[in-house]
Each structure stands twice: as structure tokens, then as C-alpha cells.
C-alpha atoms as a PDB file:
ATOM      1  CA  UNK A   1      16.759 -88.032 115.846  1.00  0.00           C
ATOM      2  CA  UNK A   2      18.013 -89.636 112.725  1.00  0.00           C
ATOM      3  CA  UNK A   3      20.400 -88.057 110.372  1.00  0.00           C
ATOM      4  CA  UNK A   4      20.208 -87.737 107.014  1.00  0.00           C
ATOM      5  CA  UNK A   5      22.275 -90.472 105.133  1.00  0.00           C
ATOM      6  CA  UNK A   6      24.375 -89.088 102.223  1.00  0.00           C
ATOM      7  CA  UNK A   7      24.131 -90.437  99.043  1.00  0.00           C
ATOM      8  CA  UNK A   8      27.944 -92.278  97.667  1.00  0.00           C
ATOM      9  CA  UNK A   9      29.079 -90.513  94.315  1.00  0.00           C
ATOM     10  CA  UNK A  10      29.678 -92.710  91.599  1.00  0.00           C
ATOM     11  CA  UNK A  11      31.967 -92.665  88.647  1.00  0.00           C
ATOM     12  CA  UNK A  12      28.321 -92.178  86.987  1.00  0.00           C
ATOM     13  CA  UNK A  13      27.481 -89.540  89.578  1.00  0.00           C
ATOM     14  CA  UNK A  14      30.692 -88.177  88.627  1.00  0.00           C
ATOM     15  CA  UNK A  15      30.244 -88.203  84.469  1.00  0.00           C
ATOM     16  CA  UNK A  16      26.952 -86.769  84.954  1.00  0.00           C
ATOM     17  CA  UNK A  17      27.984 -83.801  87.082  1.00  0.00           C
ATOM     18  CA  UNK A  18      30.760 -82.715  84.432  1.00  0.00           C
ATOM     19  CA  UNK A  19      27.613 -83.529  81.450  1.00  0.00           C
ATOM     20  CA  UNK A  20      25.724 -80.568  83.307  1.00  0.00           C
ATOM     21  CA  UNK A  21      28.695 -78.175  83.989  1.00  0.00           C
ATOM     22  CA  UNK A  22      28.919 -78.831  79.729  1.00  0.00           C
ATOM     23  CA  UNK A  23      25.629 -78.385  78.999  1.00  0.00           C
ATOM     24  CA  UNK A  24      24.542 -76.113  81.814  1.00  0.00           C
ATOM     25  CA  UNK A  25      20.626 -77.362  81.908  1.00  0.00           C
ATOM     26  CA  UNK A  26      19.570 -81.294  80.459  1.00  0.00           C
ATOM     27  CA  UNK A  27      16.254 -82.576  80.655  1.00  0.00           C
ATOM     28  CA  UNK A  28      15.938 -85.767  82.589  1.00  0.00           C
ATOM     29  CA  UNK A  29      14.826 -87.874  79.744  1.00  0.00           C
ATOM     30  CA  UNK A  30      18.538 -87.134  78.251  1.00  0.00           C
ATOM     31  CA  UNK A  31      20.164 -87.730  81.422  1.00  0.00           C
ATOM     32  CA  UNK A  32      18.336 -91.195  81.422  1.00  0.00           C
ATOM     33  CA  UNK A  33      19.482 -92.195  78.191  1.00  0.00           C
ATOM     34  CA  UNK A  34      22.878 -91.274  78.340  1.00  0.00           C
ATOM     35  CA  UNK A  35      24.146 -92.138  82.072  1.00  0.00           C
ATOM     36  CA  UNK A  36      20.912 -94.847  82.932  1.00  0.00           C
ATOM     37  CA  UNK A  37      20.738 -97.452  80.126  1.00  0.00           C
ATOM     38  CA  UNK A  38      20.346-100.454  81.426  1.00  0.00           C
ATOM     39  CA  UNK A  39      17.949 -99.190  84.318  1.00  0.00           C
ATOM     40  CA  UNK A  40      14.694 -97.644  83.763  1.00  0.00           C
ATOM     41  CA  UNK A  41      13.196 -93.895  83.824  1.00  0.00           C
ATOM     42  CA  UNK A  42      12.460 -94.179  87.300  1.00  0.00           C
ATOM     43  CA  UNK A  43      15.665 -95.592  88.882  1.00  0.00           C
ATOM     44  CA  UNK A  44      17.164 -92.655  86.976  1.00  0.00           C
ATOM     45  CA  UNK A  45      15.009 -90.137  88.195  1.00  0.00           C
ATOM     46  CA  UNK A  46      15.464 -91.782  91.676  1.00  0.00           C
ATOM     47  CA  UNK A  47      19.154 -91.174  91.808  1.00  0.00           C
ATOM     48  CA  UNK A  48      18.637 -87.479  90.435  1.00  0.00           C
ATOM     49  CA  UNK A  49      16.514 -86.981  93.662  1.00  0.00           C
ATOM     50  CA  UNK A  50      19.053 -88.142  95.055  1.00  0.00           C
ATOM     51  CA  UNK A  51      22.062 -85.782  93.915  1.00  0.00           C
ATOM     52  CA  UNK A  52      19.676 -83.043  94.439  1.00  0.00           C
ATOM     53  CA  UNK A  53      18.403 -83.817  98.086  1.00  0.00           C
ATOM     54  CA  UNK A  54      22.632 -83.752  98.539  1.00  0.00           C
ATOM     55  CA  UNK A  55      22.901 -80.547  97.241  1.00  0.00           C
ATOM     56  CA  UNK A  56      24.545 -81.660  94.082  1.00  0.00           C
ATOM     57  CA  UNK A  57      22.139 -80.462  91.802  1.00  0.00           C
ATOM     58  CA  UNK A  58      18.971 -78.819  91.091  1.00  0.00           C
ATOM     59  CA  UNK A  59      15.435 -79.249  89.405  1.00  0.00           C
ATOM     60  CA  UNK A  60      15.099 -76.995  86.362  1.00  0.00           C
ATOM     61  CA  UNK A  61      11.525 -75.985  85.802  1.00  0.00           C
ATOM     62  CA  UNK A  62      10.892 -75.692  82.016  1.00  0.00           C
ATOM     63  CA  UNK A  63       6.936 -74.800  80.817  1.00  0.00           C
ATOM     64  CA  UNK A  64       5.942 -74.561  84.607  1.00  0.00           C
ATOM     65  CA  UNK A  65       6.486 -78.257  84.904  1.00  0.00           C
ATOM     66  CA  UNK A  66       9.324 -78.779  87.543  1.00  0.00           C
ATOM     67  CA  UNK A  67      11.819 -81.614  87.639  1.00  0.00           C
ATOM     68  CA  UNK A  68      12.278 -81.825  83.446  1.00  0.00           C
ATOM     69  CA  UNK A  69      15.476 -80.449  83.372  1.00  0.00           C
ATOM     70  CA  UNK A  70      18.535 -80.327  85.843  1.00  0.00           C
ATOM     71  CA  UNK A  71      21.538 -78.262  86.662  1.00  0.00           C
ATOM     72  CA  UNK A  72      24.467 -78.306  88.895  1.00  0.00           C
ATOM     73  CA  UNK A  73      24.844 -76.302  92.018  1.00  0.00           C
ATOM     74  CA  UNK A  74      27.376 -74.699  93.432  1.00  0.00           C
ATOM     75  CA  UNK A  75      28.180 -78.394  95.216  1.00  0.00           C
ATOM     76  CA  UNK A  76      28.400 -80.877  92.284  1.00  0.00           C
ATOM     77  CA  UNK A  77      30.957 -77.861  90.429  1.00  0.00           C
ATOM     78  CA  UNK A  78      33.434 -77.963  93.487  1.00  0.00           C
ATOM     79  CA  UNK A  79      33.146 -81.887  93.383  1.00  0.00           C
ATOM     80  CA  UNK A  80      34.262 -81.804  89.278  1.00  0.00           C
ATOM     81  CA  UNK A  81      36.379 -78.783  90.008  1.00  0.00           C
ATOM     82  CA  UNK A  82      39.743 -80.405  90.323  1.00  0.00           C
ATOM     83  CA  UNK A  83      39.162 -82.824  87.882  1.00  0.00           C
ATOM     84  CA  UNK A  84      38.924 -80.411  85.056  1.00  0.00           C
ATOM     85  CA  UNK A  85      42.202 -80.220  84.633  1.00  0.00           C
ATOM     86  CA  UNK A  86      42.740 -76.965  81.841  1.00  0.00           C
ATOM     87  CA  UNK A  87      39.034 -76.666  81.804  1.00  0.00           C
ATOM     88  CA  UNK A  88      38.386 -75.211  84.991  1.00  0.00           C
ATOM     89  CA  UNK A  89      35.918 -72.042  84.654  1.00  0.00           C
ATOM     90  CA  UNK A  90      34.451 -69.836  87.411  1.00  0.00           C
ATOM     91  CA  UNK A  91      31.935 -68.925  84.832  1.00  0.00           C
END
């Protein structure tokens, strides 16, 4: 049986987790921009597939359509959690 390999987080992985603990719920065009610019769309949306097959975060569904906007979990908040220094918030 093969086991699941778990995706590395980045420095990237790690700025766009605390991005979505700001802003609660960004559509993946945004994330794209902001955290992917010299890669295209799709490598961005890869490596969202990723974070969320790892538990890290989750597919939004906004209009019906699923996978436009993403939020953390549970997972990718205990990952920034002790990096938030004075901004730490169970909330």
C-alpha cells in the first residue's frame, strides 16, 4: 500500500496561511496574485490542492461553484498559531 506523501510548508505556505486567518475566506484568483506571481493560475491552484488534501485548508464554495474561495482549517491555524506572537485569537 502506498502512503500518502505530505506536502513541505513553505515560507509561502506559511504567509498564505496567516493571509486567510486575516481575511477569513479569499478567492483563489487573489491568492494567485498575491503569493503566485511569477507562476501561473494553475501552479497556484495546484499547490492550494495541495494544502487542502493536507488538511491545511479548505475549498469555500461561493455561488454554488466550489473551489473559488479558501479558508483555513483547524490545521493551517495551529501551524501559524505560535507565530502570532500578541495576535493569537481562538476566535
Amino acid at each position: 500500500m502506498k502512503t500518502k506523501k505530505h506536502c513541505e510548508i513553505t515560507e509561502r505556505d506559511y504567509l498564505l496561511l496567516r493571509f486567510l486567518w486575516k481575511w477569513k475566506a479569499v478567492s483563489t484568483q487573489a491568492l494567485a496574485k498575491k503569493f503566485f506571481t511569477e507562476a501561473n493560475a494553475f501552479t497556484a491552484y495546484r499547490r492550494l490542492l495541495h494544502l487542502a488534501s493536507d488538511g491545511f485548508i479548505d475549498a469555500y464554495p461561493v455561488d454554488g461553484q466550489f473551489n473559488k474561495a479558501w479558508i483555513l482549517k483547524e490545521k493551517g491555524f495551529k501551524y501559524i498559531l505560535p507565530h502570532l506572537g500578541d495576535l493569537q485569537s481562538k476566535g
